[in-house]
Protein backbone atom coordinates (compact mmCIF):
# COMPACT_ATOMS: atom_id res chain seq x y z
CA UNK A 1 26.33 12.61 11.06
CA UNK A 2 24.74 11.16 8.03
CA UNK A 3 21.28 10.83 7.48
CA UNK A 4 21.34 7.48 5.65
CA UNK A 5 23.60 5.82 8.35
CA UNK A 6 21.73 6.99 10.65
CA UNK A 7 18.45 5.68 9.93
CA UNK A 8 19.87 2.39 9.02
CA UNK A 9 21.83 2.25 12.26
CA UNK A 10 18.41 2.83 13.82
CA UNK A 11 16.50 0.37 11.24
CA UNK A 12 18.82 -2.53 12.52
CA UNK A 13 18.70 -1.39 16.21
CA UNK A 14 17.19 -5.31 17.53
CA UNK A 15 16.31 -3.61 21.23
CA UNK A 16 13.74 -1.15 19.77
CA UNK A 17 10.87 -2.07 18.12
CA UNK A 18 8.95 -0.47 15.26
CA UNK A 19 6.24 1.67 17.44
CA UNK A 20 9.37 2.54 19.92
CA UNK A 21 11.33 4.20 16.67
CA UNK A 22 8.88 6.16 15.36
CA UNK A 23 7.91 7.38 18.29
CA UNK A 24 11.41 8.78 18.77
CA UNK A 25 12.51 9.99 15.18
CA UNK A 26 9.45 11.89 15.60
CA UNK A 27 10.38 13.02 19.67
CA UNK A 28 13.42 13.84 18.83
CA UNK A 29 13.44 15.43 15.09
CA UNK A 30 15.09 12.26 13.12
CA UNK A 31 17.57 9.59 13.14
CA UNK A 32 20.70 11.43 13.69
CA UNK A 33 19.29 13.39 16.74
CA UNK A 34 18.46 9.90 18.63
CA UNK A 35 21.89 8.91 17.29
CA UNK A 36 23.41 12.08 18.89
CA UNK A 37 20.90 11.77 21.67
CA UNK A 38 22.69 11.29 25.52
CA UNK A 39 21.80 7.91 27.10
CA UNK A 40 20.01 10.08 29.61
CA UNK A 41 17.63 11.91 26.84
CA UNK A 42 17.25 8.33 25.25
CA UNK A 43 16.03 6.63 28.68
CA UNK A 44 14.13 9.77 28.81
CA UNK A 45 12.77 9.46 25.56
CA UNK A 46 11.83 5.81 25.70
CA UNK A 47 10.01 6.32 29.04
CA UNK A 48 7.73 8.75 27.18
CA UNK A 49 6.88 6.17 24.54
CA UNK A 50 6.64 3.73 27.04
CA UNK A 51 3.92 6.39 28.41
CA UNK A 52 2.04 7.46 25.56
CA UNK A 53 1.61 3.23 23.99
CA UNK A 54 1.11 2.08 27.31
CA UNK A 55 3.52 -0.45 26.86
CA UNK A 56 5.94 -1.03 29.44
CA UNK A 57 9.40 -2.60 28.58
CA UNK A 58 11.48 -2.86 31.83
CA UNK A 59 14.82 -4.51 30.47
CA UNK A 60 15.15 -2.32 27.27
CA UNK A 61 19.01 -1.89 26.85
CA UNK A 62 19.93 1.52 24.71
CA UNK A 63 21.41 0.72 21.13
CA UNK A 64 24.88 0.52 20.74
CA UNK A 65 26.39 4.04 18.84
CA UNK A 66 28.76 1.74 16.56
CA UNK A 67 28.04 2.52 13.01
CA UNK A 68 30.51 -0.10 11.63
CA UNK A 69 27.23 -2.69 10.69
CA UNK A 70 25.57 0.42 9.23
CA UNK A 71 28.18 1.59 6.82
CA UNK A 72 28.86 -2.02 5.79
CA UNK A 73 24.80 -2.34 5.50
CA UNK A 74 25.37 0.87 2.87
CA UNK A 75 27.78 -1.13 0.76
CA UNK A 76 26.02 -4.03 0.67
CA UNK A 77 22.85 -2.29 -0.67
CA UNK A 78 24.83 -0.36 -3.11
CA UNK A 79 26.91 -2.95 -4.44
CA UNK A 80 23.32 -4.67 -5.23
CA UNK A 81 22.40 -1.74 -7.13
CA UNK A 82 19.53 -1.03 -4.65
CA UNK A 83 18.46 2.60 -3.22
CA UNK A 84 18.08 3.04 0.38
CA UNK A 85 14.66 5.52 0.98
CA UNK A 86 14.73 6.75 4.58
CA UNK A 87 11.84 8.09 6.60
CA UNK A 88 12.97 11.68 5.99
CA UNK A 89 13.21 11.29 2.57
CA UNK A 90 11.05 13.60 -0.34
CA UNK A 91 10.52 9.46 -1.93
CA UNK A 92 9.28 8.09 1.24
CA UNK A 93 5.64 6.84 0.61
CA UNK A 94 3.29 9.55 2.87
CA UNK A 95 0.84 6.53 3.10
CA UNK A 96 3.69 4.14 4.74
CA UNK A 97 4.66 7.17 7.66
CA UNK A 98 0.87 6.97 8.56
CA UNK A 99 0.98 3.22 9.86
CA UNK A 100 1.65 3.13 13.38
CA UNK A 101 4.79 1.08 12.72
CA UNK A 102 6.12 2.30 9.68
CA UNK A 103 9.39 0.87 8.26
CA UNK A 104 12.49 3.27 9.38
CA UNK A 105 13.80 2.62 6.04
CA UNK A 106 13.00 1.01 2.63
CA UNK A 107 15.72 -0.84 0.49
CA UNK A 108 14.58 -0.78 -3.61
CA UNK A 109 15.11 -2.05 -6.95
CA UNK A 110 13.96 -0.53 -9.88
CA UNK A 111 11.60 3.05 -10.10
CA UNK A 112 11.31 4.02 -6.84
CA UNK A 113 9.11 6.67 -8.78
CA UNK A 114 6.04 3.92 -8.31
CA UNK A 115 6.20 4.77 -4.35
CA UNK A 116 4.44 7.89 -4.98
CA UNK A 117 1.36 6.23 -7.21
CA UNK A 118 -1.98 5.19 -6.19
CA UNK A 119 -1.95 1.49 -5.95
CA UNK A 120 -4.08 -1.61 -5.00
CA UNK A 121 -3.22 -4.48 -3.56
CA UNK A 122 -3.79 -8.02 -4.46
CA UNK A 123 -3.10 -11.20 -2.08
CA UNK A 124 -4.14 -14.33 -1.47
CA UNK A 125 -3.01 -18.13 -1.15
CA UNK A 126 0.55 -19.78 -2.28
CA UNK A 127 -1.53 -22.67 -2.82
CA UNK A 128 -3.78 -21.07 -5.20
CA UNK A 129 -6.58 -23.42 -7.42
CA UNK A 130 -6.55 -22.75 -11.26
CA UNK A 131 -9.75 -20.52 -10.75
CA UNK A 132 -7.65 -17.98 -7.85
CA UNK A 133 -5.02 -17.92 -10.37
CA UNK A 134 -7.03 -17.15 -13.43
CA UNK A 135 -8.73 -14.38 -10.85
CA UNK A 136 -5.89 -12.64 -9.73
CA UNK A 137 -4.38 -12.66 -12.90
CA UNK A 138 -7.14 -10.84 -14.94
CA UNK A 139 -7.98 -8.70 -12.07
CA UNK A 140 -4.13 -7.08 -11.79
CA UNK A 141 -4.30 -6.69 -15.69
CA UNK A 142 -7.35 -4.99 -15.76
CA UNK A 143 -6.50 -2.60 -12.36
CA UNK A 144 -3.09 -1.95 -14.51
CA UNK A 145 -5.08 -0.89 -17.79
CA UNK A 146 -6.67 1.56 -16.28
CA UNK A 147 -2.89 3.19 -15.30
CA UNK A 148 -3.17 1.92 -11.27
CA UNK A 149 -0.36 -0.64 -9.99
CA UNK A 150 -0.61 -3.84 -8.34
CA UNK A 151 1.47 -4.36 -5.08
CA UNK A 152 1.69 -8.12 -4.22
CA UNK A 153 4.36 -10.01 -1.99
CA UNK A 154 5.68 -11.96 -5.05
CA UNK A 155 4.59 -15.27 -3.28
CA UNK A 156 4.10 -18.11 -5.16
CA UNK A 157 0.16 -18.84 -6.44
CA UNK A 158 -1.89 -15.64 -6.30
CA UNK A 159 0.87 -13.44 -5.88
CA UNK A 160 3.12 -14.36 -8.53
CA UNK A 161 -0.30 -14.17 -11.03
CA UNK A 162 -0.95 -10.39 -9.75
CA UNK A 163 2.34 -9.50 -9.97
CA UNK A 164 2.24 -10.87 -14.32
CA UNK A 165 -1.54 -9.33 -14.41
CA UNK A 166 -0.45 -5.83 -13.85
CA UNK A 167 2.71 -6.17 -15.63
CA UNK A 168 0.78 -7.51 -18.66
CA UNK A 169 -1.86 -4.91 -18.19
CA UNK A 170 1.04 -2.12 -18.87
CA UNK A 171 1.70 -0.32 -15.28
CA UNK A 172 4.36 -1.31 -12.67
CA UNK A 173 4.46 -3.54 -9.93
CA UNK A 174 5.54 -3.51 -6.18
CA UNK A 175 6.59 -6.34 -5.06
CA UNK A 176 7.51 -6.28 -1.00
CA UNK A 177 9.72 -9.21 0.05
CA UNK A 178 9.68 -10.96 3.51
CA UNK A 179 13.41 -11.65 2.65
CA UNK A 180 16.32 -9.12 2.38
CA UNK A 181 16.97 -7.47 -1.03
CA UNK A 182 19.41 -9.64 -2.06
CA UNK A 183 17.47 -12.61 -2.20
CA UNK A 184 14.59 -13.56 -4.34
CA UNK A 185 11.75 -16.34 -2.39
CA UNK A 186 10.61 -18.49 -3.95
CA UNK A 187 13.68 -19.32 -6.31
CA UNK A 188 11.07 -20.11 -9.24
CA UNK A 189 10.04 -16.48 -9.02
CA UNK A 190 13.88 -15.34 -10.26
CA UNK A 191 12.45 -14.74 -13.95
CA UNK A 192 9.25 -12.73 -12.47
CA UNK A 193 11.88 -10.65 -9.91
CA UNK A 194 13.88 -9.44 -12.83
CA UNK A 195 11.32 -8.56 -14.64
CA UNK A 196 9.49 -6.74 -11.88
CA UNK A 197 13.43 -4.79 -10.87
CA UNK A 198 13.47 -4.29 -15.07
CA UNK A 199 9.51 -2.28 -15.32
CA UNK A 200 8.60 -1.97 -11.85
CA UNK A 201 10.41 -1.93 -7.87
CA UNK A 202 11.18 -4.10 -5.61
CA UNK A 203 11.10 -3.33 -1.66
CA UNK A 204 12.19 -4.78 1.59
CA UNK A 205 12.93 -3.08 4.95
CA UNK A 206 14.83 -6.03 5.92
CA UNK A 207 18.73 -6.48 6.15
CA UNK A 208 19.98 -7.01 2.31
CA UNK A 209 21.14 -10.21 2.95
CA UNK A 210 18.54 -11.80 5.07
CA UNK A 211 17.15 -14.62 3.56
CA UNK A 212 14.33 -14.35 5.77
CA UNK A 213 11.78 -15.79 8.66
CA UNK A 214 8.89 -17.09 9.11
CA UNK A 215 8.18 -13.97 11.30
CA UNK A 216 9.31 -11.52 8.07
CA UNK A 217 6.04 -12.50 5.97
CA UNK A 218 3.52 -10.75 8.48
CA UNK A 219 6.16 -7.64 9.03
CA UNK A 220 5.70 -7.23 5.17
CA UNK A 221 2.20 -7.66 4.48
CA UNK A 222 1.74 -4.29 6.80
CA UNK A 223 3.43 -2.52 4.17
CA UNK A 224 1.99 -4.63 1.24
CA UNK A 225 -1.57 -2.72 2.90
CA UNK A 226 0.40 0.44 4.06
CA UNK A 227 1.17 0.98 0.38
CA UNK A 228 -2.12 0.74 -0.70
CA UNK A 229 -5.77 2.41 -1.09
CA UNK A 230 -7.53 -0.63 -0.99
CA UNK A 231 -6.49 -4.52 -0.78
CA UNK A 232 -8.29 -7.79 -3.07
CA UNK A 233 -7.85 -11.08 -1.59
CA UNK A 234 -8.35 -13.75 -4.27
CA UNK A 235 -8.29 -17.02 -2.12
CA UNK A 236 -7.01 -17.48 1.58
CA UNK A 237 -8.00 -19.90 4.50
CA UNK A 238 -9.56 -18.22 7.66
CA UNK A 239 -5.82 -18.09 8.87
CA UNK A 240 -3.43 -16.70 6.62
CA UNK A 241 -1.23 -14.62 5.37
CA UNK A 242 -3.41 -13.01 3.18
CA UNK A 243 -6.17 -12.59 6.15
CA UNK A 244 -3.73 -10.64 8.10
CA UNK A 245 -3.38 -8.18 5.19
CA UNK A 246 -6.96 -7.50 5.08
CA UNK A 247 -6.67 -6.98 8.82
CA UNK A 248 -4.39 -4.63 8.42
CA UNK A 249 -6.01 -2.98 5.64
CA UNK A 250 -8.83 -2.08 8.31
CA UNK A 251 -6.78 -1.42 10.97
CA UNK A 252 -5.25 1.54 8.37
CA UNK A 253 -8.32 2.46 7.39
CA UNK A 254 -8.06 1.25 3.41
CA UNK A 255 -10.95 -0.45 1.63
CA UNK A 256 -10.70 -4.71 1.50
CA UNK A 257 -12.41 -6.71 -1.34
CA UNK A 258 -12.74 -9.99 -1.73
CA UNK A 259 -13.43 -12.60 -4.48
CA UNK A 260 -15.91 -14.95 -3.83
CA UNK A 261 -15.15 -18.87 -3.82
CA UNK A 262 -15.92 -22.17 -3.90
CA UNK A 263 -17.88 -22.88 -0.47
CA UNK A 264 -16.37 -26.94 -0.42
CA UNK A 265 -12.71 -25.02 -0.81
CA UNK A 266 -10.71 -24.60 2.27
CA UNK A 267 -8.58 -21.54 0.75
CA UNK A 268 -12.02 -19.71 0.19
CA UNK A 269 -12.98 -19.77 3.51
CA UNK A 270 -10.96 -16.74 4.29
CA UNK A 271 -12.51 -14.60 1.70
CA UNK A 272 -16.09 -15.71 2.35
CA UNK A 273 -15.55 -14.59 5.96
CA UNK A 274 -14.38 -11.37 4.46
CA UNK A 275 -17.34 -10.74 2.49
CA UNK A 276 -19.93 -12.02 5.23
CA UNK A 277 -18.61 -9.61 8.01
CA UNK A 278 -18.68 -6.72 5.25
CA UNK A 279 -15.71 -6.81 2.58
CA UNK A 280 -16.91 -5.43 -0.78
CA UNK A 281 -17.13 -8.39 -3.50
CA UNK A 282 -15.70 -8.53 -6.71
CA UNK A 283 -18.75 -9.79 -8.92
CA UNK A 284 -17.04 -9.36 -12.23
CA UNK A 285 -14.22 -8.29 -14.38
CA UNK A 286 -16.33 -5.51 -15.63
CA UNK A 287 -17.36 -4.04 -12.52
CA UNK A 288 -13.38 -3.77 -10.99
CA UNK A 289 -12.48 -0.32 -11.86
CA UNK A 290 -15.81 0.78 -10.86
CA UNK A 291 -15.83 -0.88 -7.59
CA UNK A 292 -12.17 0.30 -7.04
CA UNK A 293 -13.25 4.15 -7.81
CA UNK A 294 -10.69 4.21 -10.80
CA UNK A 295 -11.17 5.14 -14.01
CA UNK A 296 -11.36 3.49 -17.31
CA UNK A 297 -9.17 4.59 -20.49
CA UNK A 298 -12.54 5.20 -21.83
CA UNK A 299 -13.33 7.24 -18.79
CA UNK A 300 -10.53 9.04 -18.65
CA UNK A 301 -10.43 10.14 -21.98
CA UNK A 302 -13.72 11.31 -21.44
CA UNK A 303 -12.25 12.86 -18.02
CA UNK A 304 -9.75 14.74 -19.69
CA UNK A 305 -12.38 16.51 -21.99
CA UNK A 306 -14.31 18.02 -19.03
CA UNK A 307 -14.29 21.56 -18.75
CA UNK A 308 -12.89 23.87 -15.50
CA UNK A 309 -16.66 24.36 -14.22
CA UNK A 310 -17.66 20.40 -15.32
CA UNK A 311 -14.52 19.18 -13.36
CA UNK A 312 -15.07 21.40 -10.35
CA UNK A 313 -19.03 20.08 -9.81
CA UNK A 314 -18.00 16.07 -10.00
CA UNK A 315 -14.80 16.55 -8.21
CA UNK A 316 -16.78 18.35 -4.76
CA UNK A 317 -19.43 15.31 -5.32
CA UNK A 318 -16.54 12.67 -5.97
CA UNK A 319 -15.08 14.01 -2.66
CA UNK A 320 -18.43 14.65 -0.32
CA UNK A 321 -20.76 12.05 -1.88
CA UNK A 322 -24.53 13.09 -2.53
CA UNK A 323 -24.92 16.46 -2.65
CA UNK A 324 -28.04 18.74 -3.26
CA UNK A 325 -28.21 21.62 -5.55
CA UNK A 326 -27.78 24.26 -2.99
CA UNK A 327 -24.62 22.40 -1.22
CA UNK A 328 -22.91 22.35 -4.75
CA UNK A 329 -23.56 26.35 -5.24
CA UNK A 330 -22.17 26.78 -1.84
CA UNK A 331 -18.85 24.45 -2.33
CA UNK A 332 -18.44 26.02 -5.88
CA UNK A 333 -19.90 29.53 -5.61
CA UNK A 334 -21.66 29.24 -9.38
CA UNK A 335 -25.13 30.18 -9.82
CA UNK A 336 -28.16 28.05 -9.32
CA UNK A 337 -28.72 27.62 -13.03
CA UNK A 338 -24.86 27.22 -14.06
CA UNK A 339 -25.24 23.90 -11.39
CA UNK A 340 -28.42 22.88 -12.69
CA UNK A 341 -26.90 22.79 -16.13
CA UNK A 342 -23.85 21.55 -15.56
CA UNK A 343 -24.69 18.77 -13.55
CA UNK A 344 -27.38 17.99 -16.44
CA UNK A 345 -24.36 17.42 -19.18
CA UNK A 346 -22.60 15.51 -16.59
CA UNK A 347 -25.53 13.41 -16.08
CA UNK A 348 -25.82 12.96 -19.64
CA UNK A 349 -21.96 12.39 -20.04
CA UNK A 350 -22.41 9.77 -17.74
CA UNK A 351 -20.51 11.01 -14.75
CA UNK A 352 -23.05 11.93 -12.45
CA UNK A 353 -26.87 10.66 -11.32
CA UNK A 354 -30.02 12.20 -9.76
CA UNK A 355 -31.76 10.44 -7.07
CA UNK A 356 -34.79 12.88 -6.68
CA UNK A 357 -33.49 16.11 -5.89
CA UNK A 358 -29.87 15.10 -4.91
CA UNK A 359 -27.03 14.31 -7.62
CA UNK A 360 -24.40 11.39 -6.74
CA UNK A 361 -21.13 10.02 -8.68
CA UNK A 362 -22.68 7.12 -11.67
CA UNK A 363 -22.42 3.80 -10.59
C-alpha cells in the first residue's frame, strides 16, 4: 500500500472526523495500517477513541477501502503542480501534529521549505478601514525584515495587506485557503496568489477542486494558528473569523496580540476585547520585533558576533527568564566571576538587564 494514497484516502474519509483520525493513525501506526486494518480492529479502534474523547458516535459507518477517488485525488494535485505533505512525512510542520485535530494531509504550492520556519500570524477583517490596512501592512513588512514569515488566509482586507507586507519586507508567505488548491478566493486576489506560489507556499487540506464552504474558513484558521508562534489581529468584530483564530491560538497555547482601534468602530470591537481580557498590544511599529521575541537585522548582526560563553549565558536566560547569578553558574557550569563578567558585556551589549541582583533578557 502506498503511503500517499493512503493518507488521502483517509483525508477524504466524510464518516471520520479530524480528532477520530488522528487518534487512529496514531492507534494503529499510520494510514496504511487503518487502511489494512479488519472492520473488526477498526470498530475496535473507533470505540477506543470514542473512549478516550468522550465522544460517543453511535451510527459511525467504517470508510469504504476503494482507493479509486484517492488515486484520481493524486492526479489532480499533480497535474496542478501541487505537493501532497502527509502526516508521516520528514516536511510535515511538528507544530501542526500538536493540534488536537491536525490536518491528515496538506496540499502546497510553492517552497514547502517555509513549513519548517518560525512564523507569525496576522488576521483580521475582510472589511478592513484604511487604518487596519495600513496596520497590517507595515506590521507583516517589518515581522518579514527581521527574516520571520507572515501566515495569513489570503482574505480580502487585512489579509491580502499581510500577505504584500511580508512579501515586501523580503521573507515568504503562507497563505492557507478555505478553498481547494485549485482555486484562488477571492478572484481579485489571483495576482497576490501567484505571487505568493512564485516566493512563498500556498496550503489547503481541502479536496483540490473544492471551491469551498462557508464551514472551510473556520477549519483553516486552526491551521492559520497551528502554524504559528504567536497570532496579530489587526481589526475584527467580537464575532469573527479572525476572533476564532485568536481562540485557537489559546486553545494551542501560542501568544495573541492585538492592535488597538477605534472605540466608535464595530470591526475593533473584537480586538479591544482581546486586549481587555489580556492579549498583548501592539503600541508601535518600533516595538513589534521586540514584543514578538524576534530579532532585528541590527540585533542579529550583533547576535552573530557573540562568543560560545556570551551565547550560552543569554540563551539559558532567553529560555528560563530571570535568573540569579548562582542559577546561571549552575545551568552553565562557569565560574562565579566568568558569569559576573560575562553577563556585564552582555549588559553593556545590550542583550541583557539587572534588576538588583537578578539579570533578565533587555526589553
Amino acid at each position: 500500500m502506498n503511503d500517499l494514497l493512503a493518507y488521502i484516502w483517509l483525508a477524504h474519509s466524510v464518516s471520520l472526523n479530524r480528532r477520530a483520525k488522528k487518534f487512529l493513525i496514531e492507534y494503529f501506526g499510520g494510514a496504511c495500517a487503518v487502511f489494512d486494518a479488519a472492520d473488526h480492529e477498526l470498530t475496535n479502534g473507533i470505540a477506543a477513541y470514542e473512549e478516550q474523547s468522550g465522544r460517543r458516535s453511535p451510527n459511525v459507518s467504517l470508510p469504504s477501502r476503494d482507493l479509486t477517488d484517492a488515486r484520481t485525488c493524486l492526479q489532480l494535485a499533480k497535474s496542478m503542480g501541487a505537493q501532497v505533505i502527509h502526516y508521516e512525512s520528514a516536511v510535515y510542520p511538528d507544530a501542526l501534529r500538536e493540534i488536537p485535530d491536525p490536518p491528515a494531509l496538506l496540499y502546497t504550492l510553492g517552497d514547502a521549505s517555509l513549513l519548517a520556519r518560525s512564523s507569525v500570524a496576522v488576521v483580521g477583517t475582510r472589511r478592513a478601514s484604511p487604518y487596519g490596512r495600513w496596520a497590517a501592512y507595515e506590521i507583516s513588512a517589518k515581522i518579514s525584515s527581521c527574516g520571520t514569515q507572515v501566515i495569513s488566509g489570503l482574505a480580502e482586507g487585512i489579509d491580502t495587506e499581510a500577505h504584500k507586507g511580508c512579501l515586501n519586507g523580503g521573507s515568504g508567505t503562507i497563505a492557507v485557503l478555505g478553498t481547494g488548491i485549485g482555486h484562488c478566493f477571492p478572484a481579485s486576489n489571483r495576482a497576490l496568489h501567484r505571487a505568493i506560489c512564485s516566493r512563498g507556499l500556498v496550503v489547503s487540506e481541502f479536496y483540490p477542486t473544492d471551491k469551498g464552504f462557508a464551514s472551510y474558513f473556520p477549519l483553516r484558521n486552526r491551521i492559520i494558528s497551528g502554524l504559528s508562534r504567536a497570532v496579530i489581529v489587526v481589526e475584527g468584530a467580537l464575532k469573527s473569523g479572525s476572533m476564532i483564530t485568536a481562540g485557537l491560538a489559546l486553545e494551542q497555547g501560542k501568544d495573541v496580540y492585538a492592535v488597538p482601534g477605534n472605540i466608535n468602530q464595530p470591526n475593533s470591537e473584537g480586538v479591544n476585547r482581546l486586549i481587555y481580557d489580556g492579549a498583548y498590544p501592539i503600541l508601535s511599529l518600533d516595538t513589534v520585533p521586540k514584543a514578538l521575541g524576534i530579532l532585528t537585522p541590527k540585533q542579529q548582526e550583533a547576535h552573530e558576533s557573540l562568543s560560545k560563553e556570551e551565547l550560552l549565558i543569554f540563551n539559558v536566560v532567553k529560555k528560563n527568564g530571570i535568573q540569579s547569578l548562582q542559577e546561571l553558574c549552575d545551568a552553565t557550569n562557569l565560574s562565579p566571576s566568568d558569569v559576573a563578567s560575562l553577563t556585564t558585556i552582555l549588559e553593556l551589549k545590550g542583550f541583557l538587564s539587572k534588576r538588583g541582583t537578578k539579570i533578565e533578557v533587555a526589553k
